[in-house]
C-alpha atoms as a PDB file:
ATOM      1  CA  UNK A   1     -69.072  54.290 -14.510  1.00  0.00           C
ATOM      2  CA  UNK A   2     -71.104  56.720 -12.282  1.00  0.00           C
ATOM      3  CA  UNK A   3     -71.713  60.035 -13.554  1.00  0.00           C
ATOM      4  CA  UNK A   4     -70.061  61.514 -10.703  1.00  0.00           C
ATOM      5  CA  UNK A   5     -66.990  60.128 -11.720  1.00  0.00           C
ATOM      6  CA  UNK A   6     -67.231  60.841 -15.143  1.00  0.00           C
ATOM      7  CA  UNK A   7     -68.062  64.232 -13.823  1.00  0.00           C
ATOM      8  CA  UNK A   8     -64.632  64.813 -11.729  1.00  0.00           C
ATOM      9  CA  UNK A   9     -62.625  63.237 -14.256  1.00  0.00           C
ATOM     10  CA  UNK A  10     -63.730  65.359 -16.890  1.00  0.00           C
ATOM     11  CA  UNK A  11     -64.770  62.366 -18.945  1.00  0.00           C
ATOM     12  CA  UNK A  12     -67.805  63.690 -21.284  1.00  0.00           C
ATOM     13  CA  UNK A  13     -67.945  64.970 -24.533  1.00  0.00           C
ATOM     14  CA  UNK A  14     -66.639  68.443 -25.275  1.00  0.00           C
ATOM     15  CA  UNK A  15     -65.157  68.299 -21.566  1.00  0.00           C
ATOM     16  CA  UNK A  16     -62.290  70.827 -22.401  1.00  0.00           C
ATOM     17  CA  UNK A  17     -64.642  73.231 -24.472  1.00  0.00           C
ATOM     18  CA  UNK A  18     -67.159  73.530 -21.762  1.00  0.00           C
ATOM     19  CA  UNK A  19     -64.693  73.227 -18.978  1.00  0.00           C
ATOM     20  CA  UNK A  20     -62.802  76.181 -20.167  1.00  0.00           C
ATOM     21  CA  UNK A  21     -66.251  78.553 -21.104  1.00  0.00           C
ATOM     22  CA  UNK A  22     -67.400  78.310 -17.459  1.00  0.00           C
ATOM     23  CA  UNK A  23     -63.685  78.833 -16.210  1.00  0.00           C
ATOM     24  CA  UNK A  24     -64.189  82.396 -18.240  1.00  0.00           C
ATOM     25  CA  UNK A  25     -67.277  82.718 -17.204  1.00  0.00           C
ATOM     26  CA  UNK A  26     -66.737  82.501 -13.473  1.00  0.00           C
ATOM     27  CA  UNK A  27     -63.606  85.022 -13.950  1.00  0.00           C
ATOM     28  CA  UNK A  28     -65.786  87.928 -16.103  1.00  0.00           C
ATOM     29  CA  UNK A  29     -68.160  87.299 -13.332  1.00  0.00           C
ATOM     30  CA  UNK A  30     -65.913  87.911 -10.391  1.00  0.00           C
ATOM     31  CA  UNK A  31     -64.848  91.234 -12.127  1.00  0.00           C
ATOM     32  CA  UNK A  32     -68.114  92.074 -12.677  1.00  0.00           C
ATOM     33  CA  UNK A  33     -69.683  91.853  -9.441  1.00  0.00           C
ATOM     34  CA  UNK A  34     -65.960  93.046  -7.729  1.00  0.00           C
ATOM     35  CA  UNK A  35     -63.948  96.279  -9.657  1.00  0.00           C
ATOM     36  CA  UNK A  36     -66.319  96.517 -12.367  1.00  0.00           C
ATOM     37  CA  UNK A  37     -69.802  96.464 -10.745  1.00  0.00           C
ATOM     38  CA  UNK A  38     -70.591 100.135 -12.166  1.00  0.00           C
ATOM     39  CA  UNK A  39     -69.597  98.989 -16.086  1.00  0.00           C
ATOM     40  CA  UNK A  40     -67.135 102.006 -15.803  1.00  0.00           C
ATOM     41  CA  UNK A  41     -63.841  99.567 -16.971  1.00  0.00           C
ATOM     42  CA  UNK A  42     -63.029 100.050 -20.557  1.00  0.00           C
ATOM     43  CA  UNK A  43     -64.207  96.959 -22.532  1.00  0.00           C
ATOM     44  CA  UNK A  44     -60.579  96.001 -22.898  1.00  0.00           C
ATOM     45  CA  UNK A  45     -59.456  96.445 -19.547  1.00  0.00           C
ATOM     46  CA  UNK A  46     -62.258  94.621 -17.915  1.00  0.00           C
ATOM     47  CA  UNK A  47     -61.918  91.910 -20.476  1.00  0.00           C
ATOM     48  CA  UNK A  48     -57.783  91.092 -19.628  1.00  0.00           C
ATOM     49  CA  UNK A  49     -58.493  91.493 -15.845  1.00  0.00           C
ATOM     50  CA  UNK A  50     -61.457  88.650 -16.645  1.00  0.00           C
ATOM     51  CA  UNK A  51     -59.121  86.390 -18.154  1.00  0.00           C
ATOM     52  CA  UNK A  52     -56.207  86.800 -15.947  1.00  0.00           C
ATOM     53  CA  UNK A  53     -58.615  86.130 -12.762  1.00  0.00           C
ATOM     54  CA  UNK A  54     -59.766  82.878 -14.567  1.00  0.00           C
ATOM     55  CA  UNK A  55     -56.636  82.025 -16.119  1.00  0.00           C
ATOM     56  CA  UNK A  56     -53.430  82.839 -14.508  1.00  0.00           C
ATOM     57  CA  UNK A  57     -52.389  80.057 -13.847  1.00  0.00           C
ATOM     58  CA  UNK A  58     -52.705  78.673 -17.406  1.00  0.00           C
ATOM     59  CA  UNK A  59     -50.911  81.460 -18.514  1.00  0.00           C
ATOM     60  CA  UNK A  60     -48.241  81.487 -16.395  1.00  0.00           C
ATOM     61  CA  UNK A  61     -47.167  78.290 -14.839  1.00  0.00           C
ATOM     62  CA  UNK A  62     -45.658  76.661 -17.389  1.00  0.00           C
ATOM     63  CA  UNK A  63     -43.161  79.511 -17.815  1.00  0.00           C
ATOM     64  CA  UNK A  64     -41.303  77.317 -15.002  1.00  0.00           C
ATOM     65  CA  UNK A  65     -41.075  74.029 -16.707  1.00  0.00           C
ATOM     66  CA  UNK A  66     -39.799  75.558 -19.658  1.00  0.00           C
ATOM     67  CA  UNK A  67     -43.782  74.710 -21.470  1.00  0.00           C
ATOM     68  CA  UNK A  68     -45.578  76.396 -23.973  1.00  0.00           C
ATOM     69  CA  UNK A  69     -49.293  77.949 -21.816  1.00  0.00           C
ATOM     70  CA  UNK A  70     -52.166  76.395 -23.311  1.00  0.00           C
ATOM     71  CA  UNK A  71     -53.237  80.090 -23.404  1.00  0.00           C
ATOM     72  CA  UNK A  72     -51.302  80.329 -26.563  1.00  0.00           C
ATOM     73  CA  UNK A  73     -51.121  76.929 -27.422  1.00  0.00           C
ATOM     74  CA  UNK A  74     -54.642  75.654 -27.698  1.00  0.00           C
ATOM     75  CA  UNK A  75     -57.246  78.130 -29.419  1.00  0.00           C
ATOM     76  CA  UNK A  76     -59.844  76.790 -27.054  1.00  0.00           C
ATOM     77  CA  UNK A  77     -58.787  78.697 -23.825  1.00  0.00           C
ATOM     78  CA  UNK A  78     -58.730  81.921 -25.139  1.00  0.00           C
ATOM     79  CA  UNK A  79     -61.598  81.636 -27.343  1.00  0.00           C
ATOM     80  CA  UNK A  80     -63.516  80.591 -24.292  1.00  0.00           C
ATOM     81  CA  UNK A  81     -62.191  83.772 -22.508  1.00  0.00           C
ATOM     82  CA  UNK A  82     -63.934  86.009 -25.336  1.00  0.00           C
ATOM     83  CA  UNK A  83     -67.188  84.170 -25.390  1.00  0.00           C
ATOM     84  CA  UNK A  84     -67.162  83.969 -21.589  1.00  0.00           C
ATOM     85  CA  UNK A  85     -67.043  87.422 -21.351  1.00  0.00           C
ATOM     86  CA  UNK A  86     -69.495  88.637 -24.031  1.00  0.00           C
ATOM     87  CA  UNK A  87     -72.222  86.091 -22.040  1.00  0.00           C
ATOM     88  CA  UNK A  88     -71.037  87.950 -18.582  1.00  0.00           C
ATOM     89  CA  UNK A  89     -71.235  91.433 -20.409  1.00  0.00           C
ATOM     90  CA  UNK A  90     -72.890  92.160 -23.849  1.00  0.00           C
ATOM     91  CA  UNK A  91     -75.621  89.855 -24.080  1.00  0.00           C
ATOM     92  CA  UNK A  92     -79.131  91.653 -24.436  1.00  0.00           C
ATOM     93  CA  UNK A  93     -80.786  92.862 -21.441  1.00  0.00           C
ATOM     94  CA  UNK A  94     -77.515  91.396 -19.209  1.00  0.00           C
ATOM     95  CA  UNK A  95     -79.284  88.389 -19.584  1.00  0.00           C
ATOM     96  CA  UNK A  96     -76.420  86.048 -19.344  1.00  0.00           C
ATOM     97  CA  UNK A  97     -74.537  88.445 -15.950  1.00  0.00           C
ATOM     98  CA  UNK A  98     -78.787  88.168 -14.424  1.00  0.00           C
ATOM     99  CA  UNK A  99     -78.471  84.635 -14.832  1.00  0.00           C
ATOM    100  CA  UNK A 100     -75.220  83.739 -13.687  1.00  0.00           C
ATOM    101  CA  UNK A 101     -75.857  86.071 -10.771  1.00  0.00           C
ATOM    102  CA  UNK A 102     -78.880  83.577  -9.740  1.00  0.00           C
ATOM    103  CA  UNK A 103     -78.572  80.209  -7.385  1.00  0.00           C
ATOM    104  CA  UNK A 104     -78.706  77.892 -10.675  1.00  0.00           C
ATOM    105  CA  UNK A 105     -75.904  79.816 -12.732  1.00  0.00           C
ATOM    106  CA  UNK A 106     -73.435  80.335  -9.504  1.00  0.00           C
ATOM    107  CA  UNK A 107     -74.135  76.288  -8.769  1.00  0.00           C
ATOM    108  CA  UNK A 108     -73.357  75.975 -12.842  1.00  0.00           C
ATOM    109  CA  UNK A 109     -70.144  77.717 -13.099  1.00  0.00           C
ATOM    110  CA  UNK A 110     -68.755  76.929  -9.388  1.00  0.00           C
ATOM    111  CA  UNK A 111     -69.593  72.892 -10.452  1.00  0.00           C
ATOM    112  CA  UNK A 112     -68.046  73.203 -13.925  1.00  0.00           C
ATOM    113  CA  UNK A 113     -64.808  75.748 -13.246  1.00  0.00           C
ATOM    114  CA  UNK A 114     -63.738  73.340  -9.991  1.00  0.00           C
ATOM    115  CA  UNK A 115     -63.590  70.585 -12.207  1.00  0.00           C
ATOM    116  CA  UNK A 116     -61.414  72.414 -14.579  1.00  0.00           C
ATOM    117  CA  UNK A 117     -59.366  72.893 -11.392  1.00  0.00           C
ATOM    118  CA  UNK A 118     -59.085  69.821 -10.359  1.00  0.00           C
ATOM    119  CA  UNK A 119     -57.463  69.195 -13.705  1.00  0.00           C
ATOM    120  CA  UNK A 120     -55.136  71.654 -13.491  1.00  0.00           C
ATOM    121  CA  UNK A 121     -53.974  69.558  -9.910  1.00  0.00           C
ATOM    122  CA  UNK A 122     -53.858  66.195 -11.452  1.00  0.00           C
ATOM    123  CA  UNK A 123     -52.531  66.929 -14.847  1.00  0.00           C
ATOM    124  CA  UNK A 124     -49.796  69.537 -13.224  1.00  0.00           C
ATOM    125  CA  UNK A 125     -48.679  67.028 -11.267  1.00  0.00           C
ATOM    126  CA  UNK A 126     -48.713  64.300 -13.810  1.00  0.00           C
ATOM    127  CA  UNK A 127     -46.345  66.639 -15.736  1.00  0.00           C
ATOM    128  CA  UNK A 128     -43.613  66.980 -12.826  1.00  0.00           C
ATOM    129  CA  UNK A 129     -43.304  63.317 -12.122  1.00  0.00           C
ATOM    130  CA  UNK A 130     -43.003  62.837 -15.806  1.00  0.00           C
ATOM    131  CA  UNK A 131     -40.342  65.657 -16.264  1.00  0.00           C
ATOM    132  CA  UNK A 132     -38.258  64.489 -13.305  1.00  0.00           C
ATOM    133  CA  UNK A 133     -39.383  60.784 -11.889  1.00  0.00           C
ATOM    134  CA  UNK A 134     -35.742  60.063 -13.957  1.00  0.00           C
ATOM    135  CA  UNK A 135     -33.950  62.129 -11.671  1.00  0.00           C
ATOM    136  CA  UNK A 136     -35.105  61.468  -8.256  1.00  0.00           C
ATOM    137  CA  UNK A 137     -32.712  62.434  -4.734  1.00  0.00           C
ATOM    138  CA  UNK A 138     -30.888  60.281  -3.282  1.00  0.00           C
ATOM    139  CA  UNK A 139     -33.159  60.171  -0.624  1.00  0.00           C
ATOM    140  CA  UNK A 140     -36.372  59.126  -1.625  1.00  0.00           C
ATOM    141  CA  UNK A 141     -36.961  56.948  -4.845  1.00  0.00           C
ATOM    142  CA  UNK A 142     -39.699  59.369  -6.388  1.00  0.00           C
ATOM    143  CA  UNK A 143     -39.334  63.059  -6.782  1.00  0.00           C
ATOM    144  CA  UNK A 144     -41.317  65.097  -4.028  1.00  0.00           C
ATOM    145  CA  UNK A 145     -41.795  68.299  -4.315  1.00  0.00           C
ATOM    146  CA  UNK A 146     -41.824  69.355  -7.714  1.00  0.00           C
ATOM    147  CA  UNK A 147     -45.184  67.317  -8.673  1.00  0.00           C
ATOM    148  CA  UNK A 148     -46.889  69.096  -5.417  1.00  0.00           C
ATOM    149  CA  UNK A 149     -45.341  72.575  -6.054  1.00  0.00           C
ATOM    150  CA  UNK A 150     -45.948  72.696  -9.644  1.00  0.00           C
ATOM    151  CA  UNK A 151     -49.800  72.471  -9.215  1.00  0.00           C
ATOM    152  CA  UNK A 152     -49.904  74.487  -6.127  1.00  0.00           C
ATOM    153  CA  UNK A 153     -48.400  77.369  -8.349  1.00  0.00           C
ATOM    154  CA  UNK A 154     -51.032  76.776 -10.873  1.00  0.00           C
ATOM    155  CA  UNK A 155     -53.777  77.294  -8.144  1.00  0.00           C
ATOM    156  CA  UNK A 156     -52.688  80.388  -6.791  1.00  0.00           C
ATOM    157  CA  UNK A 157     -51.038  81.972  -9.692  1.00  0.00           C
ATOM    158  CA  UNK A 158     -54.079  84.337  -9.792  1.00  0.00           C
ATOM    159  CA  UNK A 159     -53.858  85.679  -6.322  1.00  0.00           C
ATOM    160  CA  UNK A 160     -50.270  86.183  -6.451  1.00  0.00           C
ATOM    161  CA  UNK A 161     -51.032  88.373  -9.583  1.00  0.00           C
ATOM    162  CA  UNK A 162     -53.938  90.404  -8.890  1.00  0.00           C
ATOM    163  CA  UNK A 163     -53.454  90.701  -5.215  1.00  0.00           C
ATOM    164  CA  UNK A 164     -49.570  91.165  -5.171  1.00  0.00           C
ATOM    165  CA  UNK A 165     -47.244  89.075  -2.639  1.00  0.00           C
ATOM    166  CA  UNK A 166     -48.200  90.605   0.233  1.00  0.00           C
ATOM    167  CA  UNK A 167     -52.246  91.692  -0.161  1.00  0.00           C
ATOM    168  CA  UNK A 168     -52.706  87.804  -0.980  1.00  0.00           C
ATOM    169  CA  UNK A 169     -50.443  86.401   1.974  1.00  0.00           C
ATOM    170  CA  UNK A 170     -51.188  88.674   4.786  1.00  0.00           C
ATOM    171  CA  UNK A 171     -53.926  87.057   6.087  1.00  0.00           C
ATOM    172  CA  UNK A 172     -52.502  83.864   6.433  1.00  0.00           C
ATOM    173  CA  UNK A 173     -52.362  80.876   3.721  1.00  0.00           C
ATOM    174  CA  UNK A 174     -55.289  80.905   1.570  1.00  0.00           C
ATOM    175  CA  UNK A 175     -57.656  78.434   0.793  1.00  0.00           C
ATOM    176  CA  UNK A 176     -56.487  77.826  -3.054  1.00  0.00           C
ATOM    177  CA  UNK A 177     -53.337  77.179  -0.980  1.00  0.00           C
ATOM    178  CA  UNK A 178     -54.779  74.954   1.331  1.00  0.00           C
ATOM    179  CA  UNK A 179     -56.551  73.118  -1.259  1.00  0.00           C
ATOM    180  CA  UNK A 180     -54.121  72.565  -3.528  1.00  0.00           C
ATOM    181  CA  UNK A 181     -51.539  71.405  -1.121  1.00  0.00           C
ATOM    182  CA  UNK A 182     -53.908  68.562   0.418  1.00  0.00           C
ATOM    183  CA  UNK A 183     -54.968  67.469  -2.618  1.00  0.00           C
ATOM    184  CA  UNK A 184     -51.343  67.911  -4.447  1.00  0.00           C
ATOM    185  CA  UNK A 185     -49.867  65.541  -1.676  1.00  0.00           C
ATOM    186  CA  UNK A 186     -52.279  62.965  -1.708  1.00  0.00           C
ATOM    187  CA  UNK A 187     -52.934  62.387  -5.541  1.00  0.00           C
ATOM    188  CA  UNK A 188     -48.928  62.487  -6.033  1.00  0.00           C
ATOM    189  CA  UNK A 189     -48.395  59.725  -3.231  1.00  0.00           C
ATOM    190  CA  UNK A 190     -50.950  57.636  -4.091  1.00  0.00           C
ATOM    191  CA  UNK A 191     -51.058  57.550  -7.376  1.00  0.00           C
ATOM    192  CA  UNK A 192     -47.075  58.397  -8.238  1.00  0.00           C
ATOM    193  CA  UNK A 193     -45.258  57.064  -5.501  1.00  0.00           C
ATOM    194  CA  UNK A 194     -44.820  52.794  -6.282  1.00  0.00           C
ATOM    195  CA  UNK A 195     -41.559  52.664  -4.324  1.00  0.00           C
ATOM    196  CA  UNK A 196     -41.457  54.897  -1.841  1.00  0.00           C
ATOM    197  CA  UNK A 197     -42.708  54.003   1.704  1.00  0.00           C
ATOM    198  CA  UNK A 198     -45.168  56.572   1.998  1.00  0.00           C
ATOM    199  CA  UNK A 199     -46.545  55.479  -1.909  1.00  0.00           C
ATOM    200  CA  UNK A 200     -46.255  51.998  -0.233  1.00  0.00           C
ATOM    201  CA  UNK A 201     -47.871  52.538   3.111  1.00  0.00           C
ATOM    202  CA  UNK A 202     -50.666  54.932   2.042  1.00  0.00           C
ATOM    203  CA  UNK A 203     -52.149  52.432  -0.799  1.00  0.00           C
ATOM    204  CA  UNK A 204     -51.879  49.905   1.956  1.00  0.00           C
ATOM    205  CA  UNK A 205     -54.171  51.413   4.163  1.00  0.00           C
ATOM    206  CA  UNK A 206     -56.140  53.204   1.512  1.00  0.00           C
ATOM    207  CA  UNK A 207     -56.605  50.842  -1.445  1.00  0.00           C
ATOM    208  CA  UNK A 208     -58.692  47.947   0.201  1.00  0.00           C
ATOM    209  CA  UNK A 209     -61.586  50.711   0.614  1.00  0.00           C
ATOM    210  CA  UNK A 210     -61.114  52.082  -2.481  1.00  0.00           C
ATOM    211  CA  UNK A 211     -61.845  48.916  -4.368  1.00  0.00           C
ATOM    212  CA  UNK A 212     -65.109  49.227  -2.509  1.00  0.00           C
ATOM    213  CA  UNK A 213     -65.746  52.504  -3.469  1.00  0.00           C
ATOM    214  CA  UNK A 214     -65.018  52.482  -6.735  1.00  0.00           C
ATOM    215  CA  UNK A 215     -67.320  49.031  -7.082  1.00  0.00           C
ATOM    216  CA  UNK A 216     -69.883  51.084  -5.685  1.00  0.00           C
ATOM    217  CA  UNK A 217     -69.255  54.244  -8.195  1.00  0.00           C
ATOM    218  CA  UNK A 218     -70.033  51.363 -10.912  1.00  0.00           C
ATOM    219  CA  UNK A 219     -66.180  50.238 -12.166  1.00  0.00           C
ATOM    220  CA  UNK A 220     -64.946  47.399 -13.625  1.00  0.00           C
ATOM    221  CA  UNK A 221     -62.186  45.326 -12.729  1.00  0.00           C
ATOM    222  CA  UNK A 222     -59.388  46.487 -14.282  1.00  0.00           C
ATOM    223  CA  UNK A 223     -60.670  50.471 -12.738  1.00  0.00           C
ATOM    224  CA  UNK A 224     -61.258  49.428  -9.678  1.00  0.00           C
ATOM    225  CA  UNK A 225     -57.234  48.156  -9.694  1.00  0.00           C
ATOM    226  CA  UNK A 226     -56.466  51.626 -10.809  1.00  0.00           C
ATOM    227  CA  UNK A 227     -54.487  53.830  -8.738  1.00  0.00           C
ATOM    228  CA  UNK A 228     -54.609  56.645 -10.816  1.00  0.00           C
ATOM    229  CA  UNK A 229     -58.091  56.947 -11.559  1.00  0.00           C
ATOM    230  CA  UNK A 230     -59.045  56.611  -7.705  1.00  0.00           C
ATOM    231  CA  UNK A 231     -57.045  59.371  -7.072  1.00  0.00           C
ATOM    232  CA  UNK A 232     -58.525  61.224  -9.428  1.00  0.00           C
ATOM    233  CA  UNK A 233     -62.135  60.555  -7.796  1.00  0.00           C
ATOM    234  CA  UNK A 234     -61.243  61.224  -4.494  1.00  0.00           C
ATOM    235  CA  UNK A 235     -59.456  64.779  -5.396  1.00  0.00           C
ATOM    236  CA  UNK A 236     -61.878  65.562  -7.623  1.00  0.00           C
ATOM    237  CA  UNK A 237     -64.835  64.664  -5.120  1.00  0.00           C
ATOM    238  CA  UNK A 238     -63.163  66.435  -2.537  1.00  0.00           C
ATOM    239  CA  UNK A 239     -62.527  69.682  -4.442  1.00  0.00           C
ATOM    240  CA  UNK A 240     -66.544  69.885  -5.748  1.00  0.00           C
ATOM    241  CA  UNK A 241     -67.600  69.604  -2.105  1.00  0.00           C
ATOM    242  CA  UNK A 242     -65.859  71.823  -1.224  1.00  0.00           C
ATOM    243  CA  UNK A 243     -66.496  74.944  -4.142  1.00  0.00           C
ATOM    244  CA  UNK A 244     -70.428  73.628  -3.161  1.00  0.00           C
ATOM    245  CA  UNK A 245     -69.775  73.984   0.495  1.00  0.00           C
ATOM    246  CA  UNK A 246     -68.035  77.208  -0.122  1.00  0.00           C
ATOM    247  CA  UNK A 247     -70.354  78.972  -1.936  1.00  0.00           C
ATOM    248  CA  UNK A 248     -72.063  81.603   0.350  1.00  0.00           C
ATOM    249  CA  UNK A 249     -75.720  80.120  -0.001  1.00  0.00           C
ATOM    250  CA  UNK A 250     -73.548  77.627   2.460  1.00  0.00           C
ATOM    251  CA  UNK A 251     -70.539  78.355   4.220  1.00  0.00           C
ATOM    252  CA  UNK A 252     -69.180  80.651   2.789  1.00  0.00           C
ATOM    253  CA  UNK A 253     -65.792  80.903   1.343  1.00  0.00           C
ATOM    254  CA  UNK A 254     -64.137  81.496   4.397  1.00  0.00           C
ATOM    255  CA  UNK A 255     -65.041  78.578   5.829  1.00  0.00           C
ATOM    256  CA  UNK A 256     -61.960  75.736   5.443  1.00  0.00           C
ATOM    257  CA  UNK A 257     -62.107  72.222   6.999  1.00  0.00           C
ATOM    258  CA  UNK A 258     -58.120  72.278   7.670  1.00  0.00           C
ATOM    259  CA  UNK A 259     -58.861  75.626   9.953  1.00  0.00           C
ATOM    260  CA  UNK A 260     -62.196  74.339  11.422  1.00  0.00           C
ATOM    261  CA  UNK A 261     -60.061  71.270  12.522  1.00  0.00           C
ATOM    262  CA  UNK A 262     -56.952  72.739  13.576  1.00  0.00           C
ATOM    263  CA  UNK A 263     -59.905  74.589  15.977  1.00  0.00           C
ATOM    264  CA  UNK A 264     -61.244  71.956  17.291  1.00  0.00           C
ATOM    265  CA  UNK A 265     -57.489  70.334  17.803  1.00  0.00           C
ATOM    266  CA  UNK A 266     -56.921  73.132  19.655  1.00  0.00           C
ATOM    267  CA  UNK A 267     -59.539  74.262  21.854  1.00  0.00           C
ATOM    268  CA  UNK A 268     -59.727  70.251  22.896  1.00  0.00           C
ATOM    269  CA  UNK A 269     -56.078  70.703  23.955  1.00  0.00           C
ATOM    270  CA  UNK A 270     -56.791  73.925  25.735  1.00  0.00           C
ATOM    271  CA  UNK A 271     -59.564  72.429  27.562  1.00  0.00           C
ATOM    272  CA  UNK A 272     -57.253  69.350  28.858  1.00  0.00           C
ATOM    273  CA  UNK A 273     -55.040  71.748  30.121  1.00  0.00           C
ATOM    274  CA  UNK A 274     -57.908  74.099  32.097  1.00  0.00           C
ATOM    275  CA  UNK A 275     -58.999  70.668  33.389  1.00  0.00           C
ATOM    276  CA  UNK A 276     -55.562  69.375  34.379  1.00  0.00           C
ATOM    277  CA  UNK A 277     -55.389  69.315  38.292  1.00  0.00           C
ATOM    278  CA  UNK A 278     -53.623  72.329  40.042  1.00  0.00           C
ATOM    279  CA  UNK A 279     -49.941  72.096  40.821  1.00  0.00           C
ATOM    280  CA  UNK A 280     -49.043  71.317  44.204  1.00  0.00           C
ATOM    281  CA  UNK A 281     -47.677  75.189  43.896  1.00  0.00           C
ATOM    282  CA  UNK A 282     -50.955  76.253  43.391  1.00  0.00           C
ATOM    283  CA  UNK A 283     -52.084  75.058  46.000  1.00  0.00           C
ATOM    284  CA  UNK A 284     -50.206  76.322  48.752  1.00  0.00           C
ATOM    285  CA  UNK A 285     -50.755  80.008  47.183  1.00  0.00           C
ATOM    286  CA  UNK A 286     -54.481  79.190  47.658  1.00  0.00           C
ATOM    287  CA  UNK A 287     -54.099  77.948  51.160  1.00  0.00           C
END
């Protein structure tokens, strides 16, 4: 398979260990270069806000399915939270904070932390449908919202938290928001839904490309037949462009291709309307 893929799908050795380092690492540096820029925090307040901004979610999300948090549950999260943050902080010289502070080691931990994210969307869902594909309404063979909520919580968990309701709302829904929700709805349909019409309708239209794709990506038969994996791909893809695109060497982060397009949408429909021929109305008012 193409090392892209095995990229986005997490599938290389030690995935979860160096996954979760750069997850830390990202979060010690966004408190480093944000509310502790000066070194003024104490060591052990700095060091919880670093964690919580790289891992709210996995600490609290599972609180609402009733699931022990990996923070407790596997020793690899939080041990990656302390050695994260010693590399950030206490390494000699600030070597590792220099470094991570240049073009290569931003690239490094944006690549490696989105994948961790994308994850988090996949495996989130995975864990709704499981919990209640059983129990489905009696309106729709496969459970909806539940395996697109549950990993939307997990993506903005963090903002709710450090931000508060209102500081991370008021502007409008935020791009971890945005994200999460586009790529929540697709991978769930596509890869959950085998009954459903919109399951049904979107592998219809979708799936005859993606056996291209994925032949091109370098699968085999039986992965190029699987729905689950090519939903992985494309989220996954989708998601690193983005954190790349993002970054402010580029974009920037507020840039967002939902609210670039709803822009163009809209100042294409504002243009047919200036160019829309004046009302017999108007014209007697002009004569």
């Amino acid at each position: 398979m193409n090392q892209v893929v095995a990229l986005v799908t997490a599938n290389f050795p030690y995935a979860t260990e160096v996954l979760c380092l750069f997850m830390a690492i990202q979060g010690s540096m966004a408190v480093r270069n944000g509310a502790n820029s000066k070194k003024s925090m104490n060591w052990f307040h700095a060091f919880l806000k670093s964690t919580l901004t790289a891992y709210s979610g996995a600490t609290f999300t599972n609180i609402f399915m009733g699931r022990p948090t990996a923070m407790l549950s596997n020793d690899v999260f939080f041990g990656a939270c302390l050695i994260g943050f010693v590399i950030v902080n206490y390494l000699p010289m600030d070597v590792g904070y220099h470094f991570f502070n240049t073009f290569p080691g931003e690239l490094l931990h944006t690549v490696f932390s989105q994948v961790f994210r994308m994850g988090g969307v996949t495996g989130f869902s995975d864990a709704a449908y499981a919990a209640f594909k059983d129990t489905p309404s009696v309106w729709y063979p496969t459970p909806i919202f539940g395996p697109i909520l549950f990993p939307v919580a997990l993506g903005n968990m963090g903002g709710f938290f450090l931000n508060g309701f209102d500081g991370y709302l008021e502007k409008g829904m935020p791009w971890l928001f945005q994200q999460a929700f586009a790529c929540a709805i697709f991978y769930h349909f596509y890869a959950h839904d085998a009954e459903g019409y919109v399951g049904q309708s979107l592998r219809g239209f979708v799936k005859p490309l993606g056996i291209t794709f994925m032949t091109l990506m370098g699968a085999d038969e039986k992965e190029r037949e699987d729905d689950v994996l090519f939903a992985k791909v494309i989220v996954g893809m989708f998601m690193l462009a983005m954190a790349v695109v993002r970054m402010p060497q580029y974009l920037g982060p507020t840039y967002s291709p939902f609210t670039a397009l709803g822009g163009m949408l809209k100042s294409k429909k504002s243009k047919k309307v200036n160019a829309a021929p004046p009302s017999k109305k108007n014209k007697a008012k002009k004569q």
